[in-house]
C-alpha atoms as a PDB file:
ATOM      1  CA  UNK A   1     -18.351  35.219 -50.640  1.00  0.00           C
ATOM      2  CA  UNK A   2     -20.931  33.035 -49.241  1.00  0.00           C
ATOM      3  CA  UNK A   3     -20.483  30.212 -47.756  1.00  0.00           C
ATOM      4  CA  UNK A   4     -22.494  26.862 -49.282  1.00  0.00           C
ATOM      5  CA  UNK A   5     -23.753  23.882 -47.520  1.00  0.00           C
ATOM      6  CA  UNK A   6     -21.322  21.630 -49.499  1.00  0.00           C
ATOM      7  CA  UNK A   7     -17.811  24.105 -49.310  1.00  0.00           C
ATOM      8  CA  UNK A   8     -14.818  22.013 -48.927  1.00  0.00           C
ATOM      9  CA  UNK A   9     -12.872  24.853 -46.715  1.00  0.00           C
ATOM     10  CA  UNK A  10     -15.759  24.346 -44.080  1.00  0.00           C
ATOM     11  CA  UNK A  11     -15.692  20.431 -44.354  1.00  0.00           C
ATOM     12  CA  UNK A  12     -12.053  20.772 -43.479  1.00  0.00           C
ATOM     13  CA  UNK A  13     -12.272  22.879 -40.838  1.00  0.00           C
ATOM     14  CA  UNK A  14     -15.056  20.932 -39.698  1.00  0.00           C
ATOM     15  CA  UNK A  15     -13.498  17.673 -39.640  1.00  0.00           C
ATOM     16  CA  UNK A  16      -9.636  19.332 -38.144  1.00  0.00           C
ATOM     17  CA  UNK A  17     -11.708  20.595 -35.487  1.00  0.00           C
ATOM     18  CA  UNK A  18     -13.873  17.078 -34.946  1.00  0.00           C
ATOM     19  CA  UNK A  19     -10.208  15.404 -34.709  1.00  0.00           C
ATOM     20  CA  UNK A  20      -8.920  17.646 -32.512  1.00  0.00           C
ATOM     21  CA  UNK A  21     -11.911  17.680 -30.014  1.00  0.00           C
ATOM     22  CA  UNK A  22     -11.384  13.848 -30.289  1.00  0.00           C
ATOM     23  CA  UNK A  23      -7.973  13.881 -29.193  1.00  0.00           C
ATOM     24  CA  UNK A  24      -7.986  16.184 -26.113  1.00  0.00           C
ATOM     25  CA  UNK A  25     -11.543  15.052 -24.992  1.00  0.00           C
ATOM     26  CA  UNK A  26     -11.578  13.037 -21.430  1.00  0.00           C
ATOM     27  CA  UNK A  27     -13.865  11.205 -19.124  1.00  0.00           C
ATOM     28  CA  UNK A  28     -14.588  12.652 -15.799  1.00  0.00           C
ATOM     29  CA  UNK A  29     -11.815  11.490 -13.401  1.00  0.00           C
ATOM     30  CA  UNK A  30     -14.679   9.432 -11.234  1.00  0.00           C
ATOM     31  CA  UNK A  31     -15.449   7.714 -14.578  1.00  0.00           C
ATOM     32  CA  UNK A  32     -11.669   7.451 -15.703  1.00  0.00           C
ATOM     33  CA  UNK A  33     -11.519   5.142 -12.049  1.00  0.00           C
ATOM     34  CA  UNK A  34     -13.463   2.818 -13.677  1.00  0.00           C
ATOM     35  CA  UNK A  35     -10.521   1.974 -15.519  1.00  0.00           C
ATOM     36  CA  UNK A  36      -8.238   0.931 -12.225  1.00  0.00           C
ATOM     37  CA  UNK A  37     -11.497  -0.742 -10.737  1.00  0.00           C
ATOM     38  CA  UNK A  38     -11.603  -2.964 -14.106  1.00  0.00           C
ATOM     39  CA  UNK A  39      -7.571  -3.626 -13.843  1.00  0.00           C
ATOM     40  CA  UNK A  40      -8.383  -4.603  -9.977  1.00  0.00           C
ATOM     41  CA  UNK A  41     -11.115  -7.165 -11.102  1.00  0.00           C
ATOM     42  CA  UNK A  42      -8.868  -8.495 -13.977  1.00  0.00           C
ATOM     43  CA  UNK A  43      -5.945  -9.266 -12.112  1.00  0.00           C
ATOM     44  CA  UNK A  44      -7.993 -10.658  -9.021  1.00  0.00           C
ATOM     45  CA  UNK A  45      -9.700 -13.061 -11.541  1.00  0.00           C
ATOM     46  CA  UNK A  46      -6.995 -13.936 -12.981  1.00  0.00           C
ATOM     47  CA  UNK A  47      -4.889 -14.456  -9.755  1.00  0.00           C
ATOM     48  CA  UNK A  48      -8.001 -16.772  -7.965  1.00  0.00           C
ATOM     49  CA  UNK A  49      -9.491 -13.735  -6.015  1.00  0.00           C
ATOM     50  CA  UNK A  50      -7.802 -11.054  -3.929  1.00  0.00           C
ATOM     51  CA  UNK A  51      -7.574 -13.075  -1.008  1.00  0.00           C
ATOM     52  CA  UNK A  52      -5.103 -15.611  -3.477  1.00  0.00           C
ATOM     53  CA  UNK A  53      -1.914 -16.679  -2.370  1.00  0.00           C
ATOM     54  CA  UNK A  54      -0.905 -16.285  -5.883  1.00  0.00           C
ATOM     55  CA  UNK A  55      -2.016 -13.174  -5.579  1.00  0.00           C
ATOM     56  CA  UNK A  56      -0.326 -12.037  -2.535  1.00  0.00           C
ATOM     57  CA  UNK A  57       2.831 -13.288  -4.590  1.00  0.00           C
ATOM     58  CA  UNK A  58       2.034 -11.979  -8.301  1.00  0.00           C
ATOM     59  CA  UNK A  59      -0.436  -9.037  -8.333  1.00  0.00           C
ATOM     60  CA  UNK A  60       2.784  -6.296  -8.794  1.00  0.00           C
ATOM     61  CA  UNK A  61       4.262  -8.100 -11.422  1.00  0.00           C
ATOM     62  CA  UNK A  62       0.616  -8.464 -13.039  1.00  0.00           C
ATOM     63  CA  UNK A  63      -0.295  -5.134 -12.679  1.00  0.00           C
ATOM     64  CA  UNK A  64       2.977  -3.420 -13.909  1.00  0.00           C
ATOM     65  CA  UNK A  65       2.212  -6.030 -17.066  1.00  0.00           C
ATOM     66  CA  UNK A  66      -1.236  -4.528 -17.723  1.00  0.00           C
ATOM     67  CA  UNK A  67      -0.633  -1.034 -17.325  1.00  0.00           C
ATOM     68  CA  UNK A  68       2.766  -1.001 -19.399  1.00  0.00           C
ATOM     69  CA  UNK A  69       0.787  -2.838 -22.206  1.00  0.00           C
ATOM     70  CA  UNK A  70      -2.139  -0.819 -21.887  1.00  0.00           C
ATOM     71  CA  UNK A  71      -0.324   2.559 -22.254  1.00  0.00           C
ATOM     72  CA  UNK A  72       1.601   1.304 -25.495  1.00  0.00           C
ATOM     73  CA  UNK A  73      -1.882  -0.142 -27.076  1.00  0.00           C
ATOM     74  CA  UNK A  74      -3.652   3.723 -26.253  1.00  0.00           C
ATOM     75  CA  UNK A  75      -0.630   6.019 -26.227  1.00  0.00           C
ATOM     76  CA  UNK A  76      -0.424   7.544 -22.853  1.00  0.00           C
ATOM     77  CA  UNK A  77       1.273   7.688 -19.809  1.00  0.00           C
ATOM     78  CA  UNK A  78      -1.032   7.128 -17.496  1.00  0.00           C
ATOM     79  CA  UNK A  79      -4.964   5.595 -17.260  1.00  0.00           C
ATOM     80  CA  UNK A  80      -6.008   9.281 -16.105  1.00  0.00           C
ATOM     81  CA  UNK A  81      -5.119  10.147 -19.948  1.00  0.00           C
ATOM     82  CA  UNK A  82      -7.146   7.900 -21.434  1.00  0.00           C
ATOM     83  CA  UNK A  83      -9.040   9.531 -24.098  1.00  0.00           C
ATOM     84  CA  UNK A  84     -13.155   9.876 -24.082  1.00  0.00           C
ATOM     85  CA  UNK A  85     -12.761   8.214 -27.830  1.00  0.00           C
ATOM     86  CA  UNK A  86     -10.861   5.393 -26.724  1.00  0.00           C
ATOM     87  CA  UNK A  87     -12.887   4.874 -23.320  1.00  0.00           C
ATOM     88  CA  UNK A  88     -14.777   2.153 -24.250  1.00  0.00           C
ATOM     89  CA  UNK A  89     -11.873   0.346 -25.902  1.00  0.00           C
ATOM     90  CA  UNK A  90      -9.774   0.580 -23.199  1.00  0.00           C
ATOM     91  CA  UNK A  91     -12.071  -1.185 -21.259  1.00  0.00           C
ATOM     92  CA  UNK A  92     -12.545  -4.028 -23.288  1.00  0.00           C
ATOM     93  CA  UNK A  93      -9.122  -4.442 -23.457  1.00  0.00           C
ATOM     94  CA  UNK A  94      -8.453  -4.352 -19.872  1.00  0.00           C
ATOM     95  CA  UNK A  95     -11.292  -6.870 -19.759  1.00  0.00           C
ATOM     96  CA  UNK A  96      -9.653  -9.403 -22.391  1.00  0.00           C
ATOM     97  CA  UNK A  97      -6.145  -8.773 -21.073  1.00  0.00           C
ATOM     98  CA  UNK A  98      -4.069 -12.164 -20.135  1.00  0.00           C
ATOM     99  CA  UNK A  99      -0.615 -11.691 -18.999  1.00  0.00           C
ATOM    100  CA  UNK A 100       2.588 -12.825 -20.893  1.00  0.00           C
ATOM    101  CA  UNK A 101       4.057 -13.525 -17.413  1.00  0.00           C
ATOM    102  CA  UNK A 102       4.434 -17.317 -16.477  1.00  0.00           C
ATOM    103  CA  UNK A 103       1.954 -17.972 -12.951  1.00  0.00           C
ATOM    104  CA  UNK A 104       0.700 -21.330 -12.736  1.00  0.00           C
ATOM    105  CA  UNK A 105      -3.226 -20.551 -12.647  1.00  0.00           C
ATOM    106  CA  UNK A 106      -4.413 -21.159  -9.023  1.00  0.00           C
ATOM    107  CA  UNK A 107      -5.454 -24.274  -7.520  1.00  0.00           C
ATOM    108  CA  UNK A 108      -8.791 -25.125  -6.515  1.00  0.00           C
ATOM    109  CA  UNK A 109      -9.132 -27.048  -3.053  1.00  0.00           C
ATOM    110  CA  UNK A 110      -9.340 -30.468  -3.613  1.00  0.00           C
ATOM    111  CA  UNK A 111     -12.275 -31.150  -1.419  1.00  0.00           C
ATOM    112  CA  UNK A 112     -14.695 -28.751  -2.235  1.00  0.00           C
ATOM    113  CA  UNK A 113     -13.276 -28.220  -5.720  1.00  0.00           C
ATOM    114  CA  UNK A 114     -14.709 -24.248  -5.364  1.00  0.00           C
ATOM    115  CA  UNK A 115     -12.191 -21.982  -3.657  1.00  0.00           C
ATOM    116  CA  UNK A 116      -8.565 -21.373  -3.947  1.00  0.00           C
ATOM    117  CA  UNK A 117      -6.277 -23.951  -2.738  1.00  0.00           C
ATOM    118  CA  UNK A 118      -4.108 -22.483  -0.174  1.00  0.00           C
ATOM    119  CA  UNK A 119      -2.950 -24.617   2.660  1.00  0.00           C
ATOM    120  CA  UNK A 120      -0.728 -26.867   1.351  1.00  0.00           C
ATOM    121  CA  UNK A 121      -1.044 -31.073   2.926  1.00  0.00           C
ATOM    122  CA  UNK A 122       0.432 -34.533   1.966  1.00  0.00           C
ATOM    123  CA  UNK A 123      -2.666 -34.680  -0.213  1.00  0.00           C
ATOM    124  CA  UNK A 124      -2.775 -31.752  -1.700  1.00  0.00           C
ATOM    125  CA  UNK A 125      -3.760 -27.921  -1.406  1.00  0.00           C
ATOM    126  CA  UNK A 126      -7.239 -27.430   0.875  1.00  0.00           C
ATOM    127  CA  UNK A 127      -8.925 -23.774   1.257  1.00  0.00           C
ATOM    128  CA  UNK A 128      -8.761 -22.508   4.250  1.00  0.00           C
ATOM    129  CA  UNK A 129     -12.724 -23.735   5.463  1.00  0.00           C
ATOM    130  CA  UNK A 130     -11.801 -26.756   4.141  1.00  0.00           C
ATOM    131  CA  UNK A 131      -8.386 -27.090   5.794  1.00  0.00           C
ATOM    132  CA  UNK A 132      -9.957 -26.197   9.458  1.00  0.00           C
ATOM    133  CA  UNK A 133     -13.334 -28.341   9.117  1.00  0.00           C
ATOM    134  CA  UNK A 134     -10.009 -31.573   8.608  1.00  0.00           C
ATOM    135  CA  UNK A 135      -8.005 -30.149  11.367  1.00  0.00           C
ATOM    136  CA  UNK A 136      -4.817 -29.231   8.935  1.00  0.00           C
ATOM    137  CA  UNK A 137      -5.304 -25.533  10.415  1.00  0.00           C
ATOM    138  CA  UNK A 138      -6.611 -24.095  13.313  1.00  0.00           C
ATOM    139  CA  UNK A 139     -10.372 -22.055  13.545  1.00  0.00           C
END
């Protein structure tokens, strides 16, 4: 029997095997990091930088938030099984993600209205250049 261009038992098989391939296929580990650098950026942003109080005081509870949603949205158990279909999803996602958890977004020094409030005065919260050029802190 010969097998034609259009025979729906090679279609089939084509299209198992396709599905299959898509759902073992992964990115190189050094590319799956790009996943954890992403979550790192997210969480900083949304914390007012790594150097945050609020992040000092949040990031765990952020990042167990993120990773728990992000393996029920993609179905695995951990980032490293992230599949190569689903790569570029799962970064967009972990780009868009905003936490369910209740953290007052940070508060931006009332002088120079730019960095993270963090030194707490009568008048209000300074950053730290801010708080030293006043004398509230120490150089």
């Amino acid at each position: 029997m010969e097998i034609g261009v259009y025979d729906p038992q090679l279609l089939l098989t084509l299209k198992r095997e396709n599905e299959r391939l898509k759902q073992s296929a992964r990115k190189p580990r050094r590319e799956q990091k790009m996943l954890q650098r992403r979550a790192k950026e997210r969480v900083a942003l949304l914390l007012g930088g790594k150097d945050s109080q609020e992040y000092w005081l949040h990031s765990k509870e952020y990042f167990r938030e993120l990773w728990s949603g992000f393996y029920k949205r993609f179905g695995v158990t951990s980032f490293w099984d992230t599949l190569l279909y689903d790569f570029d999803a799962a970064l967009e996602w972990i780009g868009e993600w905003t936490p369910t958890t209740n953290v007052e977004p940070p508060t931006t020094c009332f002088l120079c209205e730019e960095h993270p409030g963090t030194v707490e005065t009568y008048d209000g919260k300074l950053c730290k250049s801010c708080a030293v050029a006043v004398g509230e802190l120490e150089a």
